[in-house]
PDB file of N, CA and C in Angstrom:
ATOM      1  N   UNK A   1      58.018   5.025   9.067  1.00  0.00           N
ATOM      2  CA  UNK A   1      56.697   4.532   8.754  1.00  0.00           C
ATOM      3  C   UNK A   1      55.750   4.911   9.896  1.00  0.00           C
ATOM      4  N   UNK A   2      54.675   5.269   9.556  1.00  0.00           N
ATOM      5  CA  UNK A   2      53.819   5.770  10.522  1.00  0.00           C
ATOM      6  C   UNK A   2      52.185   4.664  10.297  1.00  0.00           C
ATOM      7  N   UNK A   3      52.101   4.303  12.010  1.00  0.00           N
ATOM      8  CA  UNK A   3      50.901   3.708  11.702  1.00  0.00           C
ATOM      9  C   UNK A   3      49.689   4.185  12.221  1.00  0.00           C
ATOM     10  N   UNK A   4      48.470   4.070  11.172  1.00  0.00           N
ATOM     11  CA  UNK A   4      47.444   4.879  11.739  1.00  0.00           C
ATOM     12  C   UNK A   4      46.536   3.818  12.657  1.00  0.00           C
ATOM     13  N   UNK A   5      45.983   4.188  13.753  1.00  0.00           N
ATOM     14  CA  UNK A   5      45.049   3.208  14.622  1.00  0.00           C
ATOM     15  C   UNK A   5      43.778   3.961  14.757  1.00  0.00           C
ATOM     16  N   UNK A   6      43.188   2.871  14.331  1.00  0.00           N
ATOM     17  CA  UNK A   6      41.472   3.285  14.158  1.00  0.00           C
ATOM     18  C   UNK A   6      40.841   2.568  15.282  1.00  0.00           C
ATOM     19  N   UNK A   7      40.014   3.476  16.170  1.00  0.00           N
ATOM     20  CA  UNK A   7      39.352   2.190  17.519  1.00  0.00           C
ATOM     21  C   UNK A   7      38.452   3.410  17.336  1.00  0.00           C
ATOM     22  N   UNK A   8      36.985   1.782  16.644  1.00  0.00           N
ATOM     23  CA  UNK A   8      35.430   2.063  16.889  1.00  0.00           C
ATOM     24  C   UNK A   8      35.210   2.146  18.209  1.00  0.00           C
ATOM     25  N   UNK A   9      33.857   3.007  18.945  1.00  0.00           N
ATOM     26  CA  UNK A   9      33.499   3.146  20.026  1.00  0.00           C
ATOM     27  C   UNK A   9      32.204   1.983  20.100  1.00  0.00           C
ATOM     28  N   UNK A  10      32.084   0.762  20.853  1.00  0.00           N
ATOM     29  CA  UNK A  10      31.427   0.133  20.759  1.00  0.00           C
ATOM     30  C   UNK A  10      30.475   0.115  21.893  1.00  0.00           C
ATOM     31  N   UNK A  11      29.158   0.639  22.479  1.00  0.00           N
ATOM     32  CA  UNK A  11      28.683   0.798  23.670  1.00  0.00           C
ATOM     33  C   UNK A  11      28.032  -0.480  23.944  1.00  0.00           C
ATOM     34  N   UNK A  12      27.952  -1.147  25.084  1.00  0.00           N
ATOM     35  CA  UNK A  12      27.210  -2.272  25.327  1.00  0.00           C
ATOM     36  C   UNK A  12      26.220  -1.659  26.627  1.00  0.00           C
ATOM     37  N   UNK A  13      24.895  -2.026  26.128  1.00  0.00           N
ATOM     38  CA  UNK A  13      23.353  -1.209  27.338  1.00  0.00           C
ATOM     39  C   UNK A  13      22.931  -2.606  27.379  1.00  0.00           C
ATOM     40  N   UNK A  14      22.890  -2.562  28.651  1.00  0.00           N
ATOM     41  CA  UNK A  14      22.044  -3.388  29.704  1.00  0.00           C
ATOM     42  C   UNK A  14      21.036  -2.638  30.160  1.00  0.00           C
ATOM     43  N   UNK A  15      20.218  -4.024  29.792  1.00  0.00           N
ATOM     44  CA  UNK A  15      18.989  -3.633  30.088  1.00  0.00           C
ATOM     45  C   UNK A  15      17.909  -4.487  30.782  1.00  0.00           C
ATOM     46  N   UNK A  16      16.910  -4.334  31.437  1.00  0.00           N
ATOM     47  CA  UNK A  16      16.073  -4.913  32.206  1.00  0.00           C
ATOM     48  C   UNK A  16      14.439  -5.151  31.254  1.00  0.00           C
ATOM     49  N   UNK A  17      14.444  -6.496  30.315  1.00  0.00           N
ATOM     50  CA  UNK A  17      12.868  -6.543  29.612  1.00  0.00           C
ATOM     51  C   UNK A  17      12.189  -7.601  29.691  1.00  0.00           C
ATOM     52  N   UNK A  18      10.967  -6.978  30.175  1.00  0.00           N
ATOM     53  CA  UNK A  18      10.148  -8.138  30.103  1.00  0.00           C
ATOM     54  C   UNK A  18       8.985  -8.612  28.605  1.00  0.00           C
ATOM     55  N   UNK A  19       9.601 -10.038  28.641  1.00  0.00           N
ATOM     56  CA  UNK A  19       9.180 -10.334  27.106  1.00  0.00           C
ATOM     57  C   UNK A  19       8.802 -11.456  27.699  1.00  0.00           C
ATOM     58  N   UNK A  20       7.350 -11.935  27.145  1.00  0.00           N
ATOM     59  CA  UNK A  20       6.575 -13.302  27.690  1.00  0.00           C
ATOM     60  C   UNK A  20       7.787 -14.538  26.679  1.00  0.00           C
ATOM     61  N   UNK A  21       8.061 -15.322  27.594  1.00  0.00           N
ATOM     62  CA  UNK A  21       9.140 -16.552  27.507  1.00  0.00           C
ATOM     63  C   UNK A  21       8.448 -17.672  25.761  1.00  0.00           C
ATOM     64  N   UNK A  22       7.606 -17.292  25.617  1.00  0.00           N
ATOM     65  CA  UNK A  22       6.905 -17.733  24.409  1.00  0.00           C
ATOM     66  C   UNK A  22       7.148 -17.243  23.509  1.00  0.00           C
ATOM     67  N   UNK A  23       7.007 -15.514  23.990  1.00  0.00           N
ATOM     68  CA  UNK A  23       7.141 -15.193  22.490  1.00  0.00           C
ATOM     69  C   UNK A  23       8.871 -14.944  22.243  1.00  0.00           C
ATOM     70  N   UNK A  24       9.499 -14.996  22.692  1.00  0.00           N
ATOM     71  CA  UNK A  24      10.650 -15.168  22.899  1.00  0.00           C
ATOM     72  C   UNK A  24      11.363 -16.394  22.428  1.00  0.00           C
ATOM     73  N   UNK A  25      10.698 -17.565  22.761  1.00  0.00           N
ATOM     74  CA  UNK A  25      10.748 -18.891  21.590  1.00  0.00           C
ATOM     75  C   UNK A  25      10.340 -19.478  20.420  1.00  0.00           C
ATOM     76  N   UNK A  26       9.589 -18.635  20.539  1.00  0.00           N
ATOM     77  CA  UNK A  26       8.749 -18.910  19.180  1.00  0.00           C
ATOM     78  C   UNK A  26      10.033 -17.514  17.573  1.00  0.00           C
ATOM     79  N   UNK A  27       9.861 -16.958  18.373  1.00  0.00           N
ATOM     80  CA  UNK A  27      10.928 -15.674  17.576  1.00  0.00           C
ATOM     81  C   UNK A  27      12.596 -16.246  17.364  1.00  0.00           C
ATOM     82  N   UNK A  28      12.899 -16.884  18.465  1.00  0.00           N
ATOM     83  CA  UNK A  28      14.062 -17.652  18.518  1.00  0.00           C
ATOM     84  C   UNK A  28      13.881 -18.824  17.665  1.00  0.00           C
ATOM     85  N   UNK A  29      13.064 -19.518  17.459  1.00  0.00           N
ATOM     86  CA  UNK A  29      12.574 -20.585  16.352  1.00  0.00           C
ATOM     87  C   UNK A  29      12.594 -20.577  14.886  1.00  0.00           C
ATOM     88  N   UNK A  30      11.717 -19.293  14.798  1.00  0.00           N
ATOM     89  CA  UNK A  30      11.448 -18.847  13.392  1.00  0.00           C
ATOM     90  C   UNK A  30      12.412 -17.924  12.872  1.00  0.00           C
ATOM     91  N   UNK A  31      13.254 -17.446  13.698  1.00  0.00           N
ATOM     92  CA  UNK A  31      14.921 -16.609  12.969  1.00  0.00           C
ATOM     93  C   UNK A  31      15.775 -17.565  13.390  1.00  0.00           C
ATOM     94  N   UNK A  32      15.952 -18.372  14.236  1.00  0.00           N
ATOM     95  CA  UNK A  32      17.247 -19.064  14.160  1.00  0.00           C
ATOM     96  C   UNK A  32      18.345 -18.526  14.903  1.00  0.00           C
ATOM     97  N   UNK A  33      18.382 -17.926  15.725  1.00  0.00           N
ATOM     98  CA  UNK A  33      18.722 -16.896  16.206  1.00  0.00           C
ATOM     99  C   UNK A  33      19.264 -18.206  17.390  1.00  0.00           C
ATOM    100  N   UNK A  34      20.624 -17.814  17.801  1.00  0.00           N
ATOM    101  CA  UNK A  34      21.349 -18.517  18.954  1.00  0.00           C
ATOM    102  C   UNK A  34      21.123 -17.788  19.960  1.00  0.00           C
ATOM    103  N   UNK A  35      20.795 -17.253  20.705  1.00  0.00           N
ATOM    104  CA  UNK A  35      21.139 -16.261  21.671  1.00  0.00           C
ATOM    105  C   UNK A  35      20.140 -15.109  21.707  1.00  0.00           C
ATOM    106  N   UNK A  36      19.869 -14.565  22.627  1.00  0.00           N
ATOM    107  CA  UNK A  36      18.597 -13.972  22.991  1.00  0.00           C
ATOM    108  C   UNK A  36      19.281 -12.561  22.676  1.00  0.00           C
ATOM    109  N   UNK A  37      20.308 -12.090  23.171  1.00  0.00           N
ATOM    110  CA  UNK A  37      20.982 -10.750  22.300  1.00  0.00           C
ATOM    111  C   UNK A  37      21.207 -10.731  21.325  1.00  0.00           C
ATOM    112  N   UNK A  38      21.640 -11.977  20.198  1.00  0.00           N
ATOM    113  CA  UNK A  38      21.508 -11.828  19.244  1.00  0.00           C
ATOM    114  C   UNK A  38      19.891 -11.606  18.631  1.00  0.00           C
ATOM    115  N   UNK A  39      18.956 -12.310  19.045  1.00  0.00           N
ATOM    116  CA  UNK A  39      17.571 -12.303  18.471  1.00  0.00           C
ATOM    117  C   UNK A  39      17.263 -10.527  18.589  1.00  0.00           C
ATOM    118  N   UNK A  40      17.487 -10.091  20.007  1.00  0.00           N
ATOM    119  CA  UNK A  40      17.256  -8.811  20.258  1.00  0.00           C
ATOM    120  C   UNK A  40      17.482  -7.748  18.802  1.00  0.00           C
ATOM    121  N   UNK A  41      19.110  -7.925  18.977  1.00  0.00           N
ATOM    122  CA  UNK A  41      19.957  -7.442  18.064  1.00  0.00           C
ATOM    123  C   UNK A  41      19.244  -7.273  16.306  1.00  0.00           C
ATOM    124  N   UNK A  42      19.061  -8.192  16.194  1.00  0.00           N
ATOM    125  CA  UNK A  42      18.738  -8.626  14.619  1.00  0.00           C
ATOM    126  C   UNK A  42      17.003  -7.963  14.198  1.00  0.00           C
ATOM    127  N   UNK A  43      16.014  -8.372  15.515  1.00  0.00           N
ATOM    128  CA  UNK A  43      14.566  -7.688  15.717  1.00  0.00           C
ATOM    129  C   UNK A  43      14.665  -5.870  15.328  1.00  0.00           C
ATOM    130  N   UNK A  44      15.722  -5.488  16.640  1.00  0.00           N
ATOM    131  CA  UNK A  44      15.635  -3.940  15.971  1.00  0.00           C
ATOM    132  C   UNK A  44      16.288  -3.450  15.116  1.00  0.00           C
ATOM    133  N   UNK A  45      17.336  -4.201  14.318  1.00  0.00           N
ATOM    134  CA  UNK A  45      18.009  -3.532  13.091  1.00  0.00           C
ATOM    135  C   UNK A  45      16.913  -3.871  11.988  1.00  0.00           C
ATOM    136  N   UNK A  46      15.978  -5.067  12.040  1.00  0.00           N
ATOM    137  CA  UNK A  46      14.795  -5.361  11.168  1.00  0.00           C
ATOM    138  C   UNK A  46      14.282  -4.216  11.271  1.00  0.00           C
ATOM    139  N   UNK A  47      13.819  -3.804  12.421  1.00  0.00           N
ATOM    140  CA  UNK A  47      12.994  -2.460  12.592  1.00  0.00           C
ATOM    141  C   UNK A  47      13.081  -1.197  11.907  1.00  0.00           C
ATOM    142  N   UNK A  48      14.441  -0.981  11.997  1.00  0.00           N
ATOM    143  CA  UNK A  48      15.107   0.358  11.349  1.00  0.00           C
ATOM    144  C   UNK A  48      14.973  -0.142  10.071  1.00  0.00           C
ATOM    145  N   UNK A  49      15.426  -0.794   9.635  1.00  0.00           N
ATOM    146  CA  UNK A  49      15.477  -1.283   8.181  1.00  0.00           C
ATOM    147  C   UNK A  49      14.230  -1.363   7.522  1.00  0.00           C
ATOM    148  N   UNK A  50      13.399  -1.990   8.325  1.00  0.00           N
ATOM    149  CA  UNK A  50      11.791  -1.518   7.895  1.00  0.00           C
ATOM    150  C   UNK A  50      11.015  -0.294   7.689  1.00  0.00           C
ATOM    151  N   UNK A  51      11.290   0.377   8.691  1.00  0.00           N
ATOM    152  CA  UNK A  51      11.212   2.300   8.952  1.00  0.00           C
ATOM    153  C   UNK A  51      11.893   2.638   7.676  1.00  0.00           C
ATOM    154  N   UNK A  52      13.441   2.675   7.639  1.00  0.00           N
ATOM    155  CA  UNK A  52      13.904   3.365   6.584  1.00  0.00           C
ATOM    156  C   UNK A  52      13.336   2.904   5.090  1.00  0.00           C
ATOM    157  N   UNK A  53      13.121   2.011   5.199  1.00  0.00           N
ATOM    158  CA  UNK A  53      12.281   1.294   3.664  1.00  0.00           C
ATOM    159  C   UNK A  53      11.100   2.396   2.914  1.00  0.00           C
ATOM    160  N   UNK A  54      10.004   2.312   4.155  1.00  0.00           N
ATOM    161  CA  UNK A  54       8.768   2.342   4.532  1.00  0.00           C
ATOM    162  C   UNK A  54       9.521   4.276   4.037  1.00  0.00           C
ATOM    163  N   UNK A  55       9.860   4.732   4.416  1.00  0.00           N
ATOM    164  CA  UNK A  55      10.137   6.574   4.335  1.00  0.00           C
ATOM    165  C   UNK A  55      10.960   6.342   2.716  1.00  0.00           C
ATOM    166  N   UNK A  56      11.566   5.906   2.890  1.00  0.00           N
ATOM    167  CA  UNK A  56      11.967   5.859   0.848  1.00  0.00           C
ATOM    168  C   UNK A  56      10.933   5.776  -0.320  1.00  0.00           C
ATOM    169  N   UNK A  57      10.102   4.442   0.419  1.00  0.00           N
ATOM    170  CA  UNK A  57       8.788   4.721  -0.036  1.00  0.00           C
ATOM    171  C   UNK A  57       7.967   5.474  -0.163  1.00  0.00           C
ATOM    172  N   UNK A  58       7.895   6.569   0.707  1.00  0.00           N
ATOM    173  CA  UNK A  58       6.593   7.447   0.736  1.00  0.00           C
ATOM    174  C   UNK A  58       7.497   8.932  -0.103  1.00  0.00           C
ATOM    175  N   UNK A  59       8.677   9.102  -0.449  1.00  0.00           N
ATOM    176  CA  UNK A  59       9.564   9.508  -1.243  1.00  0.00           C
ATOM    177  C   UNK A  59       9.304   9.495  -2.471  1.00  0.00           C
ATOM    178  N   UNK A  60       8.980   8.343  -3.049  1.00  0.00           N
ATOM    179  CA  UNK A  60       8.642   7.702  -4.433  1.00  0.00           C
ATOM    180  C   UNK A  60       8.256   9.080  -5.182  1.00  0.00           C
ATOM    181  N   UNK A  61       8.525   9.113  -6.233  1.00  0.00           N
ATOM    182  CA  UNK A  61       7.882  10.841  -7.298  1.00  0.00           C
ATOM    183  C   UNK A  61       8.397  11.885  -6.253  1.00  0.00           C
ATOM    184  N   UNK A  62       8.907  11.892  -5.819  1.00  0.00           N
ATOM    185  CA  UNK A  62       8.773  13.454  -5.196  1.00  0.00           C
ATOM    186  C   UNK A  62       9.822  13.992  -5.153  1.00  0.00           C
ATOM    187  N   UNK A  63      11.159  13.890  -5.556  1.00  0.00           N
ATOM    188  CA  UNK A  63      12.653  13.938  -5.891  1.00  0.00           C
ATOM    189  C   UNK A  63      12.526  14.036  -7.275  1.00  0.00           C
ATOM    190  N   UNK A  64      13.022  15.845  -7.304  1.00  0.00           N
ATOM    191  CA  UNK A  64      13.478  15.346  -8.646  1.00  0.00           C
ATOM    192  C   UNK A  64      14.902  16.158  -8.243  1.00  0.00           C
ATOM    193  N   UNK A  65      15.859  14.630  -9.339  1.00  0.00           N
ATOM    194  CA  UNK A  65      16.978  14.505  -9.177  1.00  0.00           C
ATOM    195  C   UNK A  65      18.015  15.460 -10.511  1.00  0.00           C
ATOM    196  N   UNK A  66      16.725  16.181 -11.504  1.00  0.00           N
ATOM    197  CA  UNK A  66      17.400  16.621 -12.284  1.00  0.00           C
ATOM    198  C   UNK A  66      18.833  16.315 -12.943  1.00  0.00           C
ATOM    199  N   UNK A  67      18.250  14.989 -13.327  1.00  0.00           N
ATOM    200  CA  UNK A  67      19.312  13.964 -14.027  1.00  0.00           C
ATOM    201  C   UNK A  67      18.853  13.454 -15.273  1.00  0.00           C
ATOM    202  N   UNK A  68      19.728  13.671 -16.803  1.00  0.00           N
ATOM    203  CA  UNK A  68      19.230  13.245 -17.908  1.00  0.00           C
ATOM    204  C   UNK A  68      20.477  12.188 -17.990  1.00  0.00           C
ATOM    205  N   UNK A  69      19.418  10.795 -18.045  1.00  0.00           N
ATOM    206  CA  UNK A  69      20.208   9.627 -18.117  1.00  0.00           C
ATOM    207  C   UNK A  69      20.606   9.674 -19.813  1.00  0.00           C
ATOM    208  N   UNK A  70      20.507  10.251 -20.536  1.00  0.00           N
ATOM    209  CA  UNK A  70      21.160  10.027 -21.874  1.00  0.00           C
ATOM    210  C   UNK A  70      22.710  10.747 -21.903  1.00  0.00           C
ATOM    211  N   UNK A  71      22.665  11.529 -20.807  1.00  0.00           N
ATOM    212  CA  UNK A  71      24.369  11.813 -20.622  1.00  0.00           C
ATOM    213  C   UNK A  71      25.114  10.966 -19.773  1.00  0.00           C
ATOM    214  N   UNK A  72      24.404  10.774 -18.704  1.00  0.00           N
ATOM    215  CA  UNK A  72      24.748   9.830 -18.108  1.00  0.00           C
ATOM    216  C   UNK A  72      25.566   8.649 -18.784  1.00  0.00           C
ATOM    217  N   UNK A  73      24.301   8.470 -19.501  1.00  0.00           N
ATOM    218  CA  UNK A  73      24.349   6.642 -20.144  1.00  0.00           C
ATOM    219  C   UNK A  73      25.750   7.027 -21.739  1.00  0.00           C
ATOM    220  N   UNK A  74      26.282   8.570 -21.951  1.00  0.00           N
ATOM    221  CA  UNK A  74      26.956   8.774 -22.708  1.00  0.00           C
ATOM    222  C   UNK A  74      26.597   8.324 -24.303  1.00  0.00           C
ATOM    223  N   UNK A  75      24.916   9.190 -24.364  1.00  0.00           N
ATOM    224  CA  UNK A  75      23.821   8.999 -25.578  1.00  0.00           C
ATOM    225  C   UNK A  75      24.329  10.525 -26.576  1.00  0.00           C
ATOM    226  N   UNK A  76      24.924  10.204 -26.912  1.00  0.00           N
ATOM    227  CA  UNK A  76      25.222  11.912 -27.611  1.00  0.00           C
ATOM    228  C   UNK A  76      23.507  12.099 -28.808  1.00  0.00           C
TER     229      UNK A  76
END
């Protein structure tokens, strides 16, 4: 029997930021957020997730996927 081992590369960056202590509580308040790396954490994956949204969007009509959903959908 052979076993396969999978090990993700997980990088941890330290970093030095200055963020006024307010807005930092107030953000910690309104997400719920335990922990200031977590708040970090969760702010810039919002970010990306917003970006990538925001570019799908501006996508809209402009793909064509040259797909007839009546085969698809198995419409003889």
């Amino acid at each position: 029997m052979h076993i396969k081992l999978c090990i993700n590369a997980y990088y941890i960056v330290r970093t030095t930021l200055e963020i006024p202590k307010e807005l930092i509580d107030e953000a910690m308040k309104a997400t719920g957020a335990k922990t200031k790396s977590q708040l970090i954490k969760d702010a810039l994956q919002a970010e990306i997730d917003r970006v990538k949204r925001k570019r799908l969007i501006a996508k809209k009509g402009t793909l064509d996927l040259d797909i007839d959903l009546d085969t698809l959908r198995d419409r003889s």
